[in-house]
C-alpha atoms as a PDB file:
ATOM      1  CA  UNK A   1     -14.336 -61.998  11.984  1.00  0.00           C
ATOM      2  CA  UNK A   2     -11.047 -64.319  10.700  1.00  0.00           C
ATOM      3  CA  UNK A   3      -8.895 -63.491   8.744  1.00  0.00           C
ATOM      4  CA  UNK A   4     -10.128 -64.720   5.730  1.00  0.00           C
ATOM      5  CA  UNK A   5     -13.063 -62.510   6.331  1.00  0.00           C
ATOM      6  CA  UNK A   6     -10.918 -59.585   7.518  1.00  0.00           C
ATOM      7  CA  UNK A   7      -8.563 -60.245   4.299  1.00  0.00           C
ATOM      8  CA  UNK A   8     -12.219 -60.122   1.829  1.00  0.00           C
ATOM      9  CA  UNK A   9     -13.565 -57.359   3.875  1.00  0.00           C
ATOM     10  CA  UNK A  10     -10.638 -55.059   3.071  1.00  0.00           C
ATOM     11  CA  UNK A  11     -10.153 -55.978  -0.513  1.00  0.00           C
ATOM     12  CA  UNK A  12     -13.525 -55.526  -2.446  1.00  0.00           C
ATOM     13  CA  UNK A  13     -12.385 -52.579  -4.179  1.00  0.00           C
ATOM     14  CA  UNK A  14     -15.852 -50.870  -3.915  1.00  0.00           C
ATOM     15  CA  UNK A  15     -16.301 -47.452  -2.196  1.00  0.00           C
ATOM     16  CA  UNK A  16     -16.615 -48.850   1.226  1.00  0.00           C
ATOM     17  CA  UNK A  17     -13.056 -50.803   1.181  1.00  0.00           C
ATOM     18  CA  UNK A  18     -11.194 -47.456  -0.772  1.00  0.00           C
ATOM     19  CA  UNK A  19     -12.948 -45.144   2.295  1.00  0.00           C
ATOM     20  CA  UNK A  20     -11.702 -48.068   4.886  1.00  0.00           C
ATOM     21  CA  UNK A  21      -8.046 -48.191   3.423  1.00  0.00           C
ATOM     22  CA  UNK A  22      -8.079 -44.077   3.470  1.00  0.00           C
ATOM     23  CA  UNK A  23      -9.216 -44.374   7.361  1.00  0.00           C
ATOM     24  CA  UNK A  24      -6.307 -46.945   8.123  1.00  0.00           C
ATOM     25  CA  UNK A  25      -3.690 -44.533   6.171  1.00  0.00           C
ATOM     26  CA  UNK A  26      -4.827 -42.183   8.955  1.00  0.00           C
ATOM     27  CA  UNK A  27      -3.705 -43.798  11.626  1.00  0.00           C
ATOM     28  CA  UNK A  28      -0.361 -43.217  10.631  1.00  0.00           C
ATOM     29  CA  UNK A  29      -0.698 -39.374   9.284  1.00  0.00           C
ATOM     30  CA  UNK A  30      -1.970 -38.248  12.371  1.00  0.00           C
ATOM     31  CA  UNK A  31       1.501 -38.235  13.455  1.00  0.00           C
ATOM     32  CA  UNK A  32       2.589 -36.624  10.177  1.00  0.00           C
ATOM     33  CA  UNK A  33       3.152 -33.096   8.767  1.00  0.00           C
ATOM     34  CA  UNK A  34       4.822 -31.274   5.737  1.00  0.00           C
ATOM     35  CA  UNK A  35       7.505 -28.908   6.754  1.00  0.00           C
ATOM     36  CA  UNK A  36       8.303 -25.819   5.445  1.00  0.00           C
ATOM     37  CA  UNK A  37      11.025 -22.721   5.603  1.00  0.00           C
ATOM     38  CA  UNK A  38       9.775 -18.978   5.753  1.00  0.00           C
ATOM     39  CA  UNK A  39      12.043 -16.751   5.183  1.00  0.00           C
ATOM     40  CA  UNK A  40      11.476 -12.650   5.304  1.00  0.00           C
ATOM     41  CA  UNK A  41      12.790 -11.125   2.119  1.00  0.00           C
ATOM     42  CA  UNK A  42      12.878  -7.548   1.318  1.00  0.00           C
ATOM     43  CA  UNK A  43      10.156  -8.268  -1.489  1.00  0.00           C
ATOM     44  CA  UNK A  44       8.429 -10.208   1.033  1.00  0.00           C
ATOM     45  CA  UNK A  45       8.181 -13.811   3.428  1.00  0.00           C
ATOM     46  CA  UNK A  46       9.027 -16.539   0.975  1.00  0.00           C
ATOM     47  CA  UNK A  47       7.808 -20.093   1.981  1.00  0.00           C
ATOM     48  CA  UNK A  48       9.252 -22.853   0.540  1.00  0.00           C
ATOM     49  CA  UNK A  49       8.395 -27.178   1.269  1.00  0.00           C
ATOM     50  CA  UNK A  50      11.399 -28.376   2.976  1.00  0.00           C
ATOM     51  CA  UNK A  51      10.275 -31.666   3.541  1.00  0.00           C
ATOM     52  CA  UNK A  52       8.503 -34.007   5.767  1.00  0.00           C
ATOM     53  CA  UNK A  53       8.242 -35.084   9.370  1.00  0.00           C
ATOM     54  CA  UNK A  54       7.297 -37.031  12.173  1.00  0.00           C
ATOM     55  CA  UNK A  55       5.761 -36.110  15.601  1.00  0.00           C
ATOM     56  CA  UNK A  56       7.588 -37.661  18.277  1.00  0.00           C
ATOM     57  CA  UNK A  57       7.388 -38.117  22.253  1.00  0.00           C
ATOM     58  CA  UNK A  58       9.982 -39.779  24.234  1.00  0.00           C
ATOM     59  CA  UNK A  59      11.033 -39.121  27.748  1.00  0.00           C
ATOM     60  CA  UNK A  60       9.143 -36.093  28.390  1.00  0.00           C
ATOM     61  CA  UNK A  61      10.352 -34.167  25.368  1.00  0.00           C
ATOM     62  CA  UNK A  62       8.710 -33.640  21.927  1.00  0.00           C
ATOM     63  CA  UNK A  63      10.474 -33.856  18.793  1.00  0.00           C
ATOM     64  CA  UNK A  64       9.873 -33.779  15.391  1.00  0.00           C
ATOM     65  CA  UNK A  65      11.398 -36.243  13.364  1.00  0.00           C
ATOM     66  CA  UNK A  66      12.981 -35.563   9.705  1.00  0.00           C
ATOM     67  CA  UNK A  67      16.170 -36.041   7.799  1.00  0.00           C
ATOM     68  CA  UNK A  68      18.752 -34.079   8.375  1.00  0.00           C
ATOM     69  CA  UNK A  69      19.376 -32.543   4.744  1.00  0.00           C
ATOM     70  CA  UNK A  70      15.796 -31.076   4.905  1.00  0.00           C
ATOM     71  CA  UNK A  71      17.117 -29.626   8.272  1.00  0.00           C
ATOM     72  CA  UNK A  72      20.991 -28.474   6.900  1.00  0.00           C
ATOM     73  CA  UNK A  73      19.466 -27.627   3.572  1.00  0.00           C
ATOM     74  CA  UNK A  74      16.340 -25.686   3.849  1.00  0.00           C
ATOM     75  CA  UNK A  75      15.204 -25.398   7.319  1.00  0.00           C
ATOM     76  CA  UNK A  76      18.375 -24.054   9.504  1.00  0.00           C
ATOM     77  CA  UNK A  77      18.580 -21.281   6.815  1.00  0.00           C
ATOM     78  CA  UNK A  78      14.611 -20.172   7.219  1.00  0.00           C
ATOM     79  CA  UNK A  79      13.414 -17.789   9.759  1.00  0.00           C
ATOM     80  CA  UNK A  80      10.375 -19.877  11.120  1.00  0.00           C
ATOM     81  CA  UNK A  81       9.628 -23.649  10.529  1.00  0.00           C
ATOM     82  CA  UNK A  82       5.961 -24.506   9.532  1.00  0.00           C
ATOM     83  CA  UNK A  83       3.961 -27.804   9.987  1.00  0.00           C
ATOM     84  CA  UNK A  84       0.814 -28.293   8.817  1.00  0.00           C
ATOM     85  CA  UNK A  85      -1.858 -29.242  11.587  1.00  0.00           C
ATOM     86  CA  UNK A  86      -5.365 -29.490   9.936  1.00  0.00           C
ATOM     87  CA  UNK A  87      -5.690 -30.802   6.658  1.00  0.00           C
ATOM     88  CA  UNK A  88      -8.090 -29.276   3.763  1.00  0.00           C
ATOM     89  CA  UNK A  89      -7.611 -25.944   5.567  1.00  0.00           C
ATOM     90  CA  UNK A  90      -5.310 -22.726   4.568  1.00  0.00           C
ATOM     91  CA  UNK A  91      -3.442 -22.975   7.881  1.00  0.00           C
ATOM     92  CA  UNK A  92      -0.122 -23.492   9.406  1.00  0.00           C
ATOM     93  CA  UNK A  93       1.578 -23.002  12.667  1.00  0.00           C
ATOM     94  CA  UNK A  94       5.343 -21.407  12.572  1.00  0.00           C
ATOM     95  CA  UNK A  95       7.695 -22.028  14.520  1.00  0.00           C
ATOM     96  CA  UNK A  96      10.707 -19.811  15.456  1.00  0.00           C
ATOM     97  CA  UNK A  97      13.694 -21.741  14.247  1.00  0.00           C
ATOM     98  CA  UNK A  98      16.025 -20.545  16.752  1.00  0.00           C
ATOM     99  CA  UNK A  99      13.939 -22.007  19.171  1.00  0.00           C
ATOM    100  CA  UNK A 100      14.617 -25.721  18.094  1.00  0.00           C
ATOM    101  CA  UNK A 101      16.870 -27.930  19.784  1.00  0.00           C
ATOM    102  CA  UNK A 102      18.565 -29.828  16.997  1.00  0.00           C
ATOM    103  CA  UNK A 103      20.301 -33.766  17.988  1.00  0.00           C
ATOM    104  CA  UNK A 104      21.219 -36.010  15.633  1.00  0.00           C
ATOM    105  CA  UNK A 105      24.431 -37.532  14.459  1.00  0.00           C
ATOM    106  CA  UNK A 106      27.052 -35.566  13.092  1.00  0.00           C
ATOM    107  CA  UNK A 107      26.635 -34.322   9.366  1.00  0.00           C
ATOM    108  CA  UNK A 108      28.439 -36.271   6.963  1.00  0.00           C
ATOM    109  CA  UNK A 109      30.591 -34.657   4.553  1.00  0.00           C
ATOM    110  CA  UNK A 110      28.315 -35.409   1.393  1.00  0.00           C
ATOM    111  CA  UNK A 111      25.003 -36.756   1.285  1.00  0.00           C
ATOM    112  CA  UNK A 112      24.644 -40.014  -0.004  1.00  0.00           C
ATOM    113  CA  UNK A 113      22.566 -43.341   0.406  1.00  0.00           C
ATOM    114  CA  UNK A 114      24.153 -44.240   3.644  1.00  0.00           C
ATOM    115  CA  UNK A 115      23.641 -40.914   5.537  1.00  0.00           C
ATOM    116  CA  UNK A 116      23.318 -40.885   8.369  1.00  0.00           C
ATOM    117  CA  UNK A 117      20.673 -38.824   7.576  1.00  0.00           C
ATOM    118  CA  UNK A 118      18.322 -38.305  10.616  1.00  0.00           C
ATOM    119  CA  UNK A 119      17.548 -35.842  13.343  1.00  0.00           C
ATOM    120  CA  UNK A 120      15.556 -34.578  15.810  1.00  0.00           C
ATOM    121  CA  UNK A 121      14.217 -31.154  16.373  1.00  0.00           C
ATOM    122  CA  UNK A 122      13.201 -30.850  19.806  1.00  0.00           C
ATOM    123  CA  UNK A 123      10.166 -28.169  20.270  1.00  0.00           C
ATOM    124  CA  UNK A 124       9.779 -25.936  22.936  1.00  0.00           C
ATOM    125  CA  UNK A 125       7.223 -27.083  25.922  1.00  0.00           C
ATOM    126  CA  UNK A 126       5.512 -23.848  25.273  1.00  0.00           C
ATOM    127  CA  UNK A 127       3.869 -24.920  22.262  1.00  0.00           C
ATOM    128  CA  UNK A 128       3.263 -28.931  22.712  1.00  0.00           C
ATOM    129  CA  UNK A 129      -0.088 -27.944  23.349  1.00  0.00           C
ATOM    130  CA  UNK A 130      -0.671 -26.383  20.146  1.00  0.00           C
ATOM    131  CA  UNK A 131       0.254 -28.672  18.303  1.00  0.00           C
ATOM    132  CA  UNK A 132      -1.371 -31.588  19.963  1.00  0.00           C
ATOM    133  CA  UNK A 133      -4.758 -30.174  19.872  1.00  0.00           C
ATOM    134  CA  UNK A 134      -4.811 -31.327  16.295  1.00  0.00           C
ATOM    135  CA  UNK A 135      -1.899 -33.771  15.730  1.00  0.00           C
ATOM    136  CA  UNK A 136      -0.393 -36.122  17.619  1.00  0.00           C
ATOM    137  CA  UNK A 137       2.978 -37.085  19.190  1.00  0.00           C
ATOM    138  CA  UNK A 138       4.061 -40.810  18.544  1.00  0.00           C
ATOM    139  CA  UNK A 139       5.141 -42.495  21.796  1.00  0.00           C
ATOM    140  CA  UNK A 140       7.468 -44.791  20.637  1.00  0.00           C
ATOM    141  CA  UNK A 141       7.753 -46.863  23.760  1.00  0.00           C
ATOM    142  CA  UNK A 142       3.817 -47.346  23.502  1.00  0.00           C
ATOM    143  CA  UNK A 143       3.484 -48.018  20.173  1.00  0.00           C
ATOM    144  CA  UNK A 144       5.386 -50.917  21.325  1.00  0.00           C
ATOM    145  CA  UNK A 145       3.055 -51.720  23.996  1.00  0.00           C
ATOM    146  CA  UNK A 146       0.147 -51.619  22.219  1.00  0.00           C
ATOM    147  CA  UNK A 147       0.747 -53.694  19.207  1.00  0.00           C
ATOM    148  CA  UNK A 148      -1.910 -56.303  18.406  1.00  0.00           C
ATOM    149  CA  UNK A 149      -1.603 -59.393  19.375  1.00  0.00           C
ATOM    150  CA  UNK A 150      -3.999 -61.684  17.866  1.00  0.00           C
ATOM    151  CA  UNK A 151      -4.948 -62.693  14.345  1.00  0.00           C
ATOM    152  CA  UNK A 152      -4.527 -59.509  11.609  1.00  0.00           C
ATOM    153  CA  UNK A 153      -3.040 -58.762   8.674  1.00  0.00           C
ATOM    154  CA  UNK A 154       0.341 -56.020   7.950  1.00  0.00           C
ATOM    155  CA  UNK A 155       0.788 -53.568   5.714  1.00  0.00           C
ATOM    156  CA  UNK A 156       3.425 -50.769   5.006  1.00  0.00           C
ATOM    157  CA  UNK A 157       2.717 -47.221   5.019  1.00  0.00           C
ATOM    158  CA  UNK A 158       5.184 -44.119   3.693  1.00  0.00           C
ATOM    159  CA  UNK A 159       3.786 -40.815   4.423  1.00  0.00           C
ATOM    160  CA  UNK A 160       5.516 -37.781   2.951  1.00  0.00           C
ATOM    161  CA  UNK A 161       4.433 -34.885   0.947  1.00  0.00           C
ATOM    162  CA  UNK A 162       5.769 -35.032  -2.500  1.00  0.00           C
ATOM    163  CA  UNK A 163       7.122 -31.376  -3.376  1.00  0.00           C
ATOM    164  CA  UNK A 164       6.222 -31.930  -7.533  1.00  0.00           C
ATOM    165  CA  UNK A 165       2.246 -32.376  -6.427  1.00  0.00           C
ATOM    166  CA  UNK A 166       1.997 -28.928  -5.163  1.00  0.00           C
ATOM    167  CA  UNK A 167       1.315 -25.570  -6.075  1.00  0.00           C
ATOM    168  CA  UNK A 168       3.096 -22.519  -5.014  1.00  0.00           C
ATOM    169  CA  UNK A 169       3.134 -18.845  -4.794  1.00  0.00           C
ATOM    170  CA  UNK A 170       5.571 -17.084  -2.703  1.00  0.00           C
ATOM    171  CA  UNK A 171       4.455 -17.068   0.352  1.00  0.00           C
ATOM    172  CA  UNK A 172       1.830 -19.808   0.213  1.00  0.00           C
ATOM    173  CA  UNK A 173       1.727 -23.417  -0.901  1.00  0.00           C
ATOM    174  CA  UNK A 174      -1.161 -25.976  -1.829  1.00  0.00           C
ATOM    175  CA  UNK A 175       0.220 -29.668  -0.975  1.00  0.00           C
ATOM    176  CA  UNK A 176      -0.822 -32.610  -0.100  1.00  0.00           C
ATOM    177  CA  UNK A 177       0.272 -35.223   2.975  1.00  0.00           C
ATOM    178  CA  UNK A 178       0.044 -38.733   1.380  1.00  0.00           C
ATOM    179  CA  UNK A 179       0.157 -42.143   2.316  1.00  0.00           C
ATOM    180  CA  UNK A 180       1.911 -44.831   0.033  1.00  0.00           C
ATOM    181  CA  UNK A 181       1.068 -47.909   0.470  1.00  0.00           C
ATOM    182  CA  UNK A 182       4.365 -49.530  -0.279  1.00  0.00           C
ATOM    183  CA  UNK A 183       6.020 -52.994  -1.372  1.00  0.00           C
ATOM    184  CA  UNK A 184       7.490 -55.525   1.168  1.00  0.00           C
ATOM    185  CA  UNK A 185       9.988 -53.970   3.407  1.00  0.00           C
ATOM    186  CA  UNK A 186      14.053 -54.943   2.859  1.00  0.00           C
ATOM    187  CA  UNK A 187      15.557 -54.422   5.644  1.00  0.00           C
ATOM    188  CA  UNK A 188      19.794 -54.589   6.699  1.00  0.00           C
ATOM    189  CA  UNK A 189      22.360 -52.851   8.182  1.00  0.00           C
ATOM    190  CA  UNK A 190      25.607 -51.391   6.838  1.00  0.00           C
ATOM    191  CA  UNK A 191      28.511 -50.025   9.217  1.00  0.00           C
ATOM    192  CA  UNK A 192      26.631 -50.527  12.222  1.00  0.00           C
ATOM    193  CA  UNK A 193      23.344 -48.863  11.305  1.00  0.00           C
ATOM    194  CA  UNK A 194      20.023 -50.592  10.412  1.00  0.00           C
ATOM    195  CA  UNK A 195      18.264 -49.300   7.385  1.00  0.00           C
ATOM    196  CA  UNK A 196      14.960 -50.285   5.120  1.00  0.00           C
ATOM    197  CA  UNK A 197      14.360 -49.987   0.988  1.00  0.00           C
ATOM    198  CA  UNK A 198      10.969 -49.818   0.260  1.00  0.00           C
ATOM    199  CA  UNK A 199       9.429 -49.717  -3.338  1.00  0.00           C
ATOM    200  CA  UNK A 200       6.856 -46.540  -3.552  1.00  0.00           C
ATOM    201  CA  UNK A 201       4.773 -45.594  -6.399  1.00  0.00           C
ATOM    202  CA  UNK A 202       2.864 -42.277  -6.551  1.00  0.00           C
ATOM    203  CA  UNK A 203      -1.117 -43.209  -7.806  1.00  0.00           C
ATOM    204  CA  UNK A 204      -1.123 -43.595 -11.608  1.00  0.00           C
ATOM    205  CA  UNK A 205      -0.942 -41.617 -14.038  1.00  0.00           C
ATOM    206  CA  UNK A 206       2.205 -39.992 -12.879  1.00  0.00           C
ATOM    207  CA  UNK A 207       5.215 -38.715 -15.062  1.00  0.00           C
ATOM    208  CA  UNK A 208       7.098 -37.649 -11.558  1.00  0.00           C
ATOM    209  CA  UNK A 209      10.463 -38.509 -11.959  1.00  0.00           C
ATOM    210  CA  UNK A 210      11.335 -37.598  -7.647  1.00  0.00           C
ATOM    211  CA  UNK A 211       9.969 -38.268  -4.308  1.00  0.00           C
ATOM    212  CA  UNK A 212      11.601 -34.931  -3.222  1.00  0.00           C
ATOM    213  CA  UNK A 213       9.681 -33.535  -0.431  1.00  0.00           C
ATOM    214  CA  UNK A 214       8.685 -36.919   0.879  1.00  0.00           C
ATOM    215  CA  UNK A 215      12.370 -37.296   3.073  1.00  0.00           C
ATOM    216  CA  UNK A 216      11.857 -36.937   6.346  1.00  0.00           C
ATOM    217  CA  UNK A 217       8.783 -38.527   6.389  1.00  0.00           C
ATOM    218  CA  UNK A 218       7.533 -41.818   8.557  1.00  0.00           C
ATOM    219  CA  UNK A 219       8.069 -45.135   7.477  1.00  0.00           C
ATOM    220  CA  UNK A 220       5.041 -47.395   9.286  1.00  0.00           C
ATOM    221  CA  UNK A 221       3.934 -50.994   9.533  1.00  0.00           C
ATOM    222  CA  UNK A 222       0.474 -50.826   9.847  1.00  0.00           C
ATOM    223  CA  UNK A 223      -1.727 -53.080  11.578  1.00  0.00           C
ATOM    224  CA  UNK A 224      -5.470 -54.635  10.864  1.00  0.00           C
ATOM    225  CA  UNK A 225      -7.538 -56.410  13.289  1.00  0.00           C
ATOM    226  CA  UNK A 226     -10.662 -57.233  14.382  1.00  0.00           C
ATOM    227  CA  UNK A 227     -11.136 -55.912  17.650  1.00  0.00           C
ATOM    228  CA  UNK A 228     -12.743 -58.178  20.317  1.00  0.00           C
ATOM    229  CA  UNK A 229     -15.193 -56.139  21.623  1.00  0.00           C
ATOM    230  CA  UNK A 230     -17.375 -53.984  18.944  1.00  0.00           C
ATOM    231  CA  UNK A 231     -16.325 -56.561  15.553  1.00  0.00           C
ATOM    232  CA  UNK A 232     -14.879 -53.480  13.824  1.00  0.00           C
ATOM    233  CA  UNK A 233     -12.294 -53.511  11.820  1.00  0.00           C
ATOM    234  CA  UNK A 234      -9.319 -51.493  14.217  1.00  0.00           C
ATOM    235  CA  UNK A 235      -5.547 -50.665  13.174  1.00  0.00           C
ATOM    236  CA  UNK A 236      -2.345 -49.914  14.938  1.00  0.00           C
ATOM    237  CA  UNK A 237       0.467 -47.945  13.247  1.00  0.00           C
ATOM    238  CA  UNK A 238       3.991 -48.659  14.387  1.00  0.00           C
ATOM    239  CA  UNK A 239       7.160 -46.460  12.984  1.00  0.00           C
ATOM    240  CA  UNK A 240       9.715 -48.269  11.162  1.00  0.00           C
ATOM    241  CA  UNK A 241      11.580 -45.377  10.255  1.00  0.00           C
ATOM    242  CA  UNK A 242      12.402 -42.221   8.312  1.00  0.00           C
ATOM    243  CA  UNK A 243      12.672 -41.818   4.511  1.00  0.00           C
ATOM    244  CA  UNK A 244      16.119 -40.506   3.526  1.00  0.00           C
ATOM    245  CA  UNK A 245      17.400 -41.374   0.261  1.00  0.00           C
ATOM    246  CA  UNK A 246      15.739 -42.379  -3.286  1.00  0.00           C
ATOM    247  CA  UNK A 247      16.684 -44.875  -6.355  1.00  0.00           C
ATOM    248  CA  UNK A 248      15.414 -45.091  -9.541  1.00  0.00           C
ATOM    249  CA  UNK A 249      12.584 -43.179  -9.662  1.00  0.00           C
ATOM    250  CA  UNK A 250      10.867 -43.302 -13.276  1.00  0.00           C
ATOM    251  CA  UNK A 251       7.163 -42.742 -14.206  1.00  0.00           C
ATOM    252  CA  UNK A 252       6.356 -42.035 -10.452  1.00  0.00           C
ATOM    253  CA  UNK A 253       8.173 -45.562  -8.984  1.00  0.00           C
ATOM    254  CA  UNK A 254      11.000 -45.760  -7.335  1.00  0.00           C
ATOM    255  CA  UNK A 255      12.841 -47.123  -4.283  1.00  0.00           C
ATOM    256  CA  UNK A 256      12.923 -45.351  -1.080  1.00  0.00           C
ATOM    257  CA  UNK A 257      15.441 -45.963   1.731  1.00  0.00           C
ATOM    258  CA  UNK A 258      14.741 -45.121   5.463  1.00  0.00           C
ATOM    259  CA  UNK A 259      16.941 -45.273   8.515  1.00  0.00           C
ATOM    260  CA  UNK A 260      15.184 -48.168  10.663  1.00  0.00           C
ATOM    261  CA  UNK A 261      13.908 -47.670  13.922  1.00  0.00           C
ATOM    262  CA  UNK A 262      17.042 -49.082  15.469  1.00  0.00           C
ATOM    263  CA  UNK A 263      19.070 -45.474  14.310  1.00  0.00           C
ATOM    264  CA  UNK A 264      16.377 -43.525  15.481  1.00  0.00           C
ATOM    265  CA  UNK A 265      16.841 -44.922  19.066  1.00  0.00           C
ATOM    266  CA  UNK A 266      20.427 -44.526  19.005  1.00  0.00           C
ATOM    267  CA  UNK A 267      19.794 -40.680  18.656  1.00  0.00           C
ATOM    268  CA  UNK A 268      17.081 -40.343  21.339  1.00  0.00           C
ATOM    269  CA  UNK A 269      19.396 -42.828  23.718  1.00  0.00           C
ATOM    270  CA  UNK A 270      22.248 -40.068  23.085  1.00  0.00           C
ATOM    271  CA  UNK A 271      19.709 -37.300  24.252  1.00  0.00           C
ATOM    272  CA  UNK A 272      19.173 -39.199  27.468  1.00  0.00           C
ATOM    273  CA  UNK A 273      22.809 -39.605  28.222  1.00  0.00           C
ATOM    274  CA  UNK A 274      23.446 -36.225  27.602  1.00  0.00           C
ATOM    275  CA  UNK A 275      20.674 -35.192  29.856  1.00  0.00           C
END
């Protein structure tokens, strides 16, 4: 299959090509979870979305990624930190918040669209395993590696869970983890950090005037190929970065800025030196 053909097979707009683009967006939220604070109350636990995040391996230690106003906001005040790890099921797996290593650079005195506005919460070995038997942790050295090479066709995926989509109770919420397919990445830096608007729209009809709940979340260049051997359509999803900030956001559009990958390796490189 050329590209031509890959490029028609992809765009038909029937049922088959909407299921196909839904299985691509996967390839990017398997990586991908919600995050939310629970805190106990004396009328009771109190869950609240914080925001969103990234699975993340690197050097033998698993992270997840987010911004860190969801984390000096909402999360370092909560009791346990949830992520979601099936979809379409009432289930979440808490995590004691104590028990996260937090690394990152150091918190500015206001937020604003330069941040910095990234960290990483490092989770305890004990329970990787957990989590992995139904997510999984993006190795960003392989991602790398494994990049196709040949003929194929990019697109750009932002995954976050938009807060004003769900419904809430107390001490349970009903979101959803979404995948935006999004305009042609700008990127540039500023003051020595590398950074990346994107223009996002939530599906139509939409009179959401925020992204809120969607910081934190991955910013991916996804890949489409042909693979060699079986003729199927394949994809690769490579992070880009981490939604942080948003612009004028009307009618469910807006701009969304990420901290580029580049930022994100400054912070794991300061892990391994402190190591």
């Amino acid at each position: 299959m050329g590209l031509d053909e890959l490029d028609a097979a992809l765009n038909k707009n029937d049922e088959e090509s909407l299921a196909r683009w839904s299985q691509i967006a996967r390839s990017a939220q398997m990586y991908s979870t919600p995050l939310f604070a629970l805190s106990a109350k004396h009328q009771g636990d109190l869950l609240t979305l914080a925001g969103s995040g990234t699975f993340l391996a690197y050097n033998d230690s698993y992270y997840i990624l987010t911004a860190a106003h969801v984390w000096y906001e909402r999360l370092r005040h909560a009791d346990k930190i949830g992520v979601t790890l099936r979809e379409h099921y009432d289930h979440a797996c808490f995590l004691d918040r104590n028990m996260l290593v937090l690394f990152g650079p150091e918190k500015p005195v206001s937020w604003n669209e330069w941040g910095p506005d990234l960290v990483l919460l490092r989770i305890p070995p004990a329970r990787v395993g957990e989590i992995n038997a139904f997510k999984v942790f993006y190795d960003l050295d392989a991602g790398l590696r494994f990049q196709a090479k040949g003929e194929r066709t990019e697109t750009y995926l932002l995954v976050g869970t938009p807060k004003a989509l769900g419904e809430y109770k107390q001490n349970h919420a009903s979101v959803e983890l979404m995948g935006f397919w999004v305009g042609l990445p700008v990127p540039f830096d500023h003051e020595g950090r590398t950074y990346i608007d994107v223009k996002a729209a939530i599906p139509p009809p939409s009179d959401v005037t925020t992204f809120g709940g969607v910081s934190g979340g991955g910013l991916w260049r996804v890949q489409i190929f042909c693979d060699e051997v079986t003729g199927k359509i394949d994809q690769r999803a490579i992070l880009e970065g981490v939604a942080f900030y948003e612009f004028n956001v009307s009618s469910g559009c807006g701009t969304i800025r990420c901290h580029g990958i580049a930022s994100i390796r400054e912070v794991l490189a300061a892990i391994v030196d402190a190591s």
